[in-house]
C-alpha atoms as a PDB file:
ATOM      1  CA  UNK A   1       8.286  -4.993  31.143  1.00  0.00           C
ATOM      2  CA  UNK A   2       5.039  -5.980  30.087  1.00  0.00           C
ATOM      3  CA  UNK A   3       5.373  -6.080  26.284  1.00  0.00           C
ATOM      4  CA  UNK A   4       7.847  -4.923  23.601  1.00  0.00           C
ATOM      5  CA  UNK A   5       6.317  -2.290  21.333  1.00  0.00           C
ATOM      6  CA  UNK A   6       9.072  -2.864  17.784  1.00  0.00           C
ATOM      7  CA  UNK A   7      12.475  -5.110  18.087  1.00  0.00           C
ATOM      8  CA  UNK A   8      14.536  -3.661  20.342  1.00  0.00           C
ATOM      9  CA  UNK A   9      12.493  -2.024  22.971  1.00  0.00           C
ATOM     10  CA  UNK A  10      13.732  -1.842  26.404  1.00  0.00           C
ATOM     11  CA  UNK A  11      11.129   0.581  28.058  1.00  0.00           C
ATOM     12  CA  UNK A  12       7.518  -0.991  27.047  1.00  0.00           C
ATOM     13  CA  UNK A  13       6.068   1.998  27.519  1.00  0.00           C
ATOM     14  CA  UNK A  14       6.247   5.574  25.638  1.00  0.00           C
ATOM     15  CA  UNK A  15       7.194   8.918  26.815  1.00  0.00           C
ATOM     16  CA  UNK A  16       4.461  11.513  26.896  1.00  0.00           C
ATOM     17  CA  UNK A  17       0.843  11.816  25.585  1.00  0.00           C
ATOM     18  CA  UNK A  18      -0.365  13.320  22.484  1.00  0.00           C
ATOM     19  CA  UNK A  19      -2.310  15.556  23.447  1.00  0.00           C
ATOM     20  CA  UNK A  20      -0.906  18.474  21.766  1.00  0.00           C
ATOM     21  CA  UNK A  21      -1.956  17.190  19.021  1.00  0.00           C
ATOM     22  CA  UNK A  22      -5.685  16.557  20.072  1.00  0.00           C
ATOM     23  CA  UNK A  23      -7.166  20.134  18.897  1.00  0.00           C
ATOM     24  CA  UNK A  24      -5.659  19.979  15.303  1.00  0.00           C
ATOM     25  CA  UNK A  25      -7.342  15.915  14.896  1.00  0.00           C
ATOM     26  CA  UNK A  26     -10.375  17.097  16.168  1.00  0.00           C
ATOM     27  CA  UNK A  27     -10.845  20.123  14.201  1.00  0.00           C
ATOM     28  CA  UNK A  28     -10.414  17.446  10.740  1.00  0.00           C
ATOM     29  CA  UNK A  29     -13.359  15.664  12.616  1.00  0.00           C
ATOM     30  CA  UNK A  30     -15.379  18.280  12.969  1.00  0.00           C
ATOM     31  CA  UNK A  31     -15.657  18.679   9.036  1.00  0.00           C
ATOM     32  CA  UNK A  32     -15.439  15.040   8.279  1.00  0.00           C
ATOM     33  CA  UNK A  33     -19.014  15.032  10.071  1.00  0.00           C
ATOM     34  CA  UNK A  34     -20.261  18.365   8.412  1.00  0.00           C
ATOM     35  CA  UNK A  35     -22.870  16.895   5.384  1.00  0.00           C
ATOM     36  CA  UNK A  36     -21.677  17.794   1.511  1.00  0.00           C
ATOM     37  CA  UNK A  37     -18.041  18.296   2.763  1.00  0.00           C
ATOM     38  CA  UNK A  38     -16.231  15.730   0.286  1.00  0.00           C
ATOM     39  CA  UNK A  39     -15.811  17.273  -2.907  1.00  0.00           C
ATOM     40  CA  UNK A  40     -17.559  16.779  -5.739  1.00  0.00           C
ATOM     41  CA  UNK A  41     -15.556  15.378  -8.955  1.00  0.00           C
ATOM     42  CA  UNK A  42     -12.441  13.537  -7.375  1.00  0.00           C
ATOM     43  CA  UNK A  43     -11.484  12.158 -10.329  1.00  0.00           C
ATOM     44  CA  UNK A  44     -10.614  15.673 -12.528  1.00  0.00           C
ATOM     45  CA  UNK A  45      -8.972  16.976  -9.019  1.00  0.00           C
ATOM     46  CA  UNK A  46      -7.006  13.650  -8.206  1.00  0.00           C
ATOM     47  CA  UNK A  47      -6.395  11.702 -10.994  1.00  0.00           C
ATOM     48  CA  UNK A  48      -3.735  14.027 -12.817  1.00  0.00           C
ATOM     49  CA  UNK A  49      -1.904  14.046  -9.893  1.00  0.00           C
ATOM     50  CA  UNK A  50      -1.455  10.375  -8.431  1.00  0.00           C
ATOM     51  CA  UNK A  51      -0.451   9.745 -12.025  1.00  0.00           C
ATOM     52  CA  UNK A  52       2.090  12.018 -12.544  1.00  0.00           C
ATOM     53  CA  UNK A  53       3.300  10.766  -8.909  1.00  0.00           C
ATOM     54  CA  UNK A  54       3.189   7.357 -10.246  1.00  0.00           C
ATOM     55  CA  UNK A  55       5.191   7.797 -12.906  1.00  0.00           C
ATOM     56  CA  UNK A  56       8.230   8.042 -10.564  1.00  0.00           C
ATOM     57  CA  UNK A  57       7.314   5.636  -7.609  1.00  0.00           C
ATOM     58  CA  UNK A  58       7.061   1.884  -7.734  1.00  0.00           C
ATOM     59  CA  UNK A  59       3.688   2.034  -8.461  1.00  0.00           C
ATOM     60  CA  UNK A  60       1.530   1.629 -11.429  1.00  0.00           C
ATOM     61  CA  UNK A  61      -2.153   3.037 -12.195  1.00  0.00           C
ATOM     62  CA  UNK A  62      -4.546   0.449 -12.297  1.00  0.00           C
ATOM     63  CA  UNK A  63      -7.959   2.445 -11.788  1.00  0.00           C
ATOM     64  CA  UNK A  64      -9.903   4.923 -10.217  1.00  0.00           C
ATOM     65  CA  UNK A  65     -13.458   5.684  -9.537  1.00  0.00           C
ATOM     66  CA  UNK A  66     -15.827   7.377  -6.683  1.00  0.00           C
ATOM     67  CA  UNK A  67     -17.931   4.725  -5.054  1.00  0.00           C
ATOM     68  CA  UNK A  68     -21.007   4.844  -3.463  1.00  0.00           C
ATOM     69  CA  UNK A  69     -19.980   5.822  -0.367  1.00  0.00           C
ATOM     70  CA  UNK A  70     -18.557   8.834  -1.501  1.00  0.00           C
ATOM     71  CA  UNK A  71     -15.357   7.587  -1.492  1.00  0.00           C
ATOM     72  CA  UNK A  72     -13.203   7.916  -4.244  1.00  0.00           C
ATOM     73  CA  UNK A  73     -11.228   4.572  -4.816  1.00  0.00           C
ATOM     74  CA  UNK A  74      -7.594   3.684  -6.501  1.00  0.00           C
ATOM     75  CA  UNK A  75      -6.644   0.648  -7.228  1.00  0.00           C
ATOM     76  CA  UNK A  76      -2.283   0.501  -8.425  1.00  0.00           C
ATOM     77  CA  UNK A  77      -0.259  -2.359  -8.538  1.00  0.00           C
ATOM     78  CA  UNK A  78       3.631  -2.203  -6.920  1.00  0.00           C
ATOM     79  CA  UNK A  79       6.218  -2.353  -9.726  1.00  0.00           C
ATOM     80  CA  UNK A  80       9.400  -2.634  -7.604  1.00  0.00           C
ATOM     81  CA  UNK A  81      11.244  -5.258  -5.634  1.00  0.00           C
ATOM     82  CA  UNK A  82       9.491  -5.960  -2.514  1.00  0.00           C
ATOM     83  CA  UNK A  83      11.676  -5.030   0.703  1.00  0.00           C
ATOM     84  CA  UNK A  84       8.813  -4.958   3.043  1.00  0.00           C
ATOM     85  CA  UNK A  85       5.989  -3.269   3.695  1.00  0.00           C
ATOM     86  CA  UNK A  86       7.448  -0.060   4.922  1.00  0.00           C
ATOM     87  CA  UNK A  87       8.763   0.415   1.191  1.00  0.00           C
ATOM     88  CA  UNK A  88       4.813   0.136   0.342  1.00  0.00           C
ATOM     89  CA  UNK A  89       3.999   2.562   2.740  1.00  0.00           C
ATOM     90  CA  UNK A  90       6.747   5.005   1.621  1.00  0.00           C
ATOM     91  CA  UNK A  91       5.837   4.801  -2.061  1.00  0.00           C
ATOM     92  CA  UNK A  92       2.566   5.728  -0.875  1.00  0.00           C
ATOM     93  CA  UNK A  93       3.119   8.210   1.132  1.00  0.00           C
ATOM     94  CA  UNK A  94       4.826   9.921  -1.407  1.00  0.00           C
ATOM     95  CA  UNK A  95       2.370   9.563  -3.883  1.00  0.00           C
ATOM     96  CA  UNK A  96      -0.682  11.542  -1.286  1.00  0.00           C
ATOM     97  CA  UNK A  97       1.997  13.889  -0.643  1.00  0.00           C
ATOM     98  CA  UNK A  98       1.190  15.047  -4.427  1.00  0.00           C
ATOM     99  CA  UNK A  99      -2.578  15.301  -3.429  1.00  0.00           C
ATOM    100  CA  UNK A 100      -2.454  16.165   0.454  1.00  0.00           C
ATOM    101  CA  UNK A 101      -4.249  19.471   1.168  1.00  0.00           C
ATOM    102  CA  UNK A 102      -3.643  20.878   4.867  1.00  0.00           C
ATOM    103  CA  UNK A 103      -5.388  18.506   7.095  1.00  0.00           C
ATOM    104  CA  UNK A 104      -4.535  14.651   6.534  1.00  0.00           C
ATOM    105  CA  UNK A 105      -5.323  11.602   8.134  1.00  0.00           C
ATOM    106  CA  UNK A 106      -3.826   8.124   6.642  1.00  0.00           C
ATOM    107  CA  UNK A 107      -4.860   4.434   8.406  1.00  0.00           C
ATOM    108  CA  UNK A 108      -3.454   1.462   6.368  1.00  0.00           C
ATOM    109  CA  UNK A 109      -5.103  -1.783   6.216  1.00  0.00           C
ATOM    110  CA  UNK A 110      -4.065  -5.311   4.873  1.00  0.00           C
ATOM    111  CA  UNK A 111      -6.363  -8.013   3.291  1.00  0.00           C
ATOM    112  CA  UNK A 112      -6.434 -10.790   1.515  1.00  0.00           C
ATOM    113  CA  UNK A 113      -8.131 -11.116  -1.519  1.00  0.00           C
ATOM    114  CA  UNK A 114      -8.757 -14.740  -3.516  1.00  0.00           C
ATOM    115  CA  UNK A 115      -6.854 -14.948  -7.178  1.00  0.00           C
ATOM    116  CA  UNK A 116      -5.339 -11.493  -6.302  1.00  0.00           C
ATOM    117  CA  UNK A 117      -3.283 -12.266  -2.958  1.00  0.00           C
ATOM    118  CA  UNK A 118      -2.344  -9.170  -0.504  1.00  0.00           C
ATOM    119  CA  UNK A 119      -3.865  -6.367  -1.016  1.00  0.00           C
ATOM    120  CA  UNK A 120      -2.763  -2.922   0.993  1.00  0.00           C
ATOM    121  CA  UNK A 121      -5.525  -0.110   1.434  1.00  0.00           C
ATOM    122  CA  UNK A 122      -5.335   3.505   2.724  1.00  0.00           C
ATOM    123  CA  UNK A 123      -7.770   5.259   3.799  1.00  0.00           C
ATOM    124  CA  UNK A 124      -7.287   8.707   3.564  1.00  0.00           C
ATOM    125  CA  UNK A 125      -8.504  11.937   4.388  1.00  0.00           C
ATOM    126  CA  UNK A 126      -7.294  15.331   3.189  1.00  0.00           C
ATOM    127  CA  UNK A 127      -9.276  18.643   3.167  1.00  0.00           C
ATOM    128  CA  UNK A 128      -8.816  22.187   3.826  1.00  0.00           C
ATOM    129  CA  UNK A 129     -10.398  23.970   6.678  1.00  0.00           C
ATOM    130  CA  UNK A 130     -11.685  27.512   6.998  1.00  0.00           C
ATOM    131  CA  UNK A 131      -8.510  29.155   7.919  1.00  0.00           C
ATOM    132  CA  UNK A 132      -6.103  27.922   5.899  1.00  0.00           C
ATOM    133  CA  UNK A 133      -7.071  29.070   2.169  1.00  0.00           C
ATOM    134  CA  UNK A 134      -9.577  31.401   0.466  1.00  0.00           C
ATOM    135  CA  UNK A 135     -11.434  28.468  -0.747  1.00  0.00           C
ATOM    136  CA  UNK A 136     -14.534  26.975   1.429  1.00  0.00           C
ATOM    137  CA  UNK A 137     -13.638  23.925   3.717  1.00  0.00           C
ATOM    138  CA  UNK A 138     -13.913  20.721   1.758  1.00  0.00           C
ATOM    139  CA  UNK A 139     -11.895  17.152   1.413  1.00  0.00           C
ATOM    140  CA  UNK A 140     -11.315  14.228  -0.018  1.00  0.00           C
ATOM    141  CA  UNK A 141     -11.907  10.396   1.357  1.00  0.00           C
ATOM    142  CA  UNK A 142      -9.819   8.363  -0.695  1.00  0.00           C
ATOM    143  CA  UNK A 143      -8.843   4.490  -0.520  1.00  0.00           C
ATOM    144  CA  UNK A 144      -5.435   3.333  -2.352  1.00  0.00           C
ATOM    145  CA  UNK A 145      -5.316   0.033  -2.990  1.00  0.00           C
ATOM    146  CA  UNK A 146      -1.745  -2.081  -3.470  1.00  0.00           C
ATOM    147  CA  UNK A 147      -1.836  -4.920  -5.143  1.00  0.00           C
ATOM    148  CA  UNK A 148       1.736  -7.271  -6.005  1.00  0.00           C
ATOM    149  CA  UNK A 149       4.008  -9.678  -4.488  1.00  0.00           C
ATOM    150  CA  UNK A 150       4.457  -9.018  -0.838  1.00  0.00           C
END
């Protein structure tokens, strides 16, 4: 075996491809590159929402605010016991679920920042496409960051 892939891996290697998937990734692409497709306004159509969601995760509201980039950018801090990063990730998860539109991408990141410690980021993308709603296709780009005791 040429290298374990988690604890407990006999195999070192996967199953299948994901190609199946392929189409439905690069469709999202496709828009991410089209010009004017991030919404306007993030904070009235976010903001409600990843508070409300924080009001029942391990998570507290820090900030928000679009950035140059065209990004729109969260800061919270984690409120709960650490039990590992997965715990992070859930809580997270959980909160874009309250914000996700059809098409999502989600990439986490970890950093280090001096005076503040670990910080977690996720970069996420969420947007409609054509077919899916009577609206036009737009999205979001979107980067929660984590801050507490890891």
């Amino acid at each position: 075996m040429v290298g374990r892939r988690w604890d407990g891996d006999e195999r070192g290697e996967g199953i299948a491809d994901a190609l199946l998937f392929v189409p439905g990734v690069e469709e999202l692409l496709a828009e991410m590159r089209s010009p004017a497709w991030v919404a306007e306004e993030p904070e009235l159509h976010l903001v409600p929402h990843v508070q409300r969601s924080c009001e029942s995760l391990p998570l507290q509201f820090v900030d928000a605010r679009a950035s140059e980039d065209g990004s729109f950018d969260i800061e919270l801090g984690w409120t709960g016991q650490m039990q590992g990063i997965a715990a992070v990730r859930a809580a997270v998860f959980s909160l874009v679920g309250g914000f996700a539109e059809v098409y999502t991408y989600i990439r986490q990141r970890r950093s280090n920042a001096e005076g503040i410690g670990e910080i977690v980021t996720f970069e996420i993308v969420t947007g409609i496409l054509g077919e899916e709603s009577s609206f036009i296709p737009h999205g979001h780009t979107i980067r929660v960051s984590v801050t507490g005791a890891f």
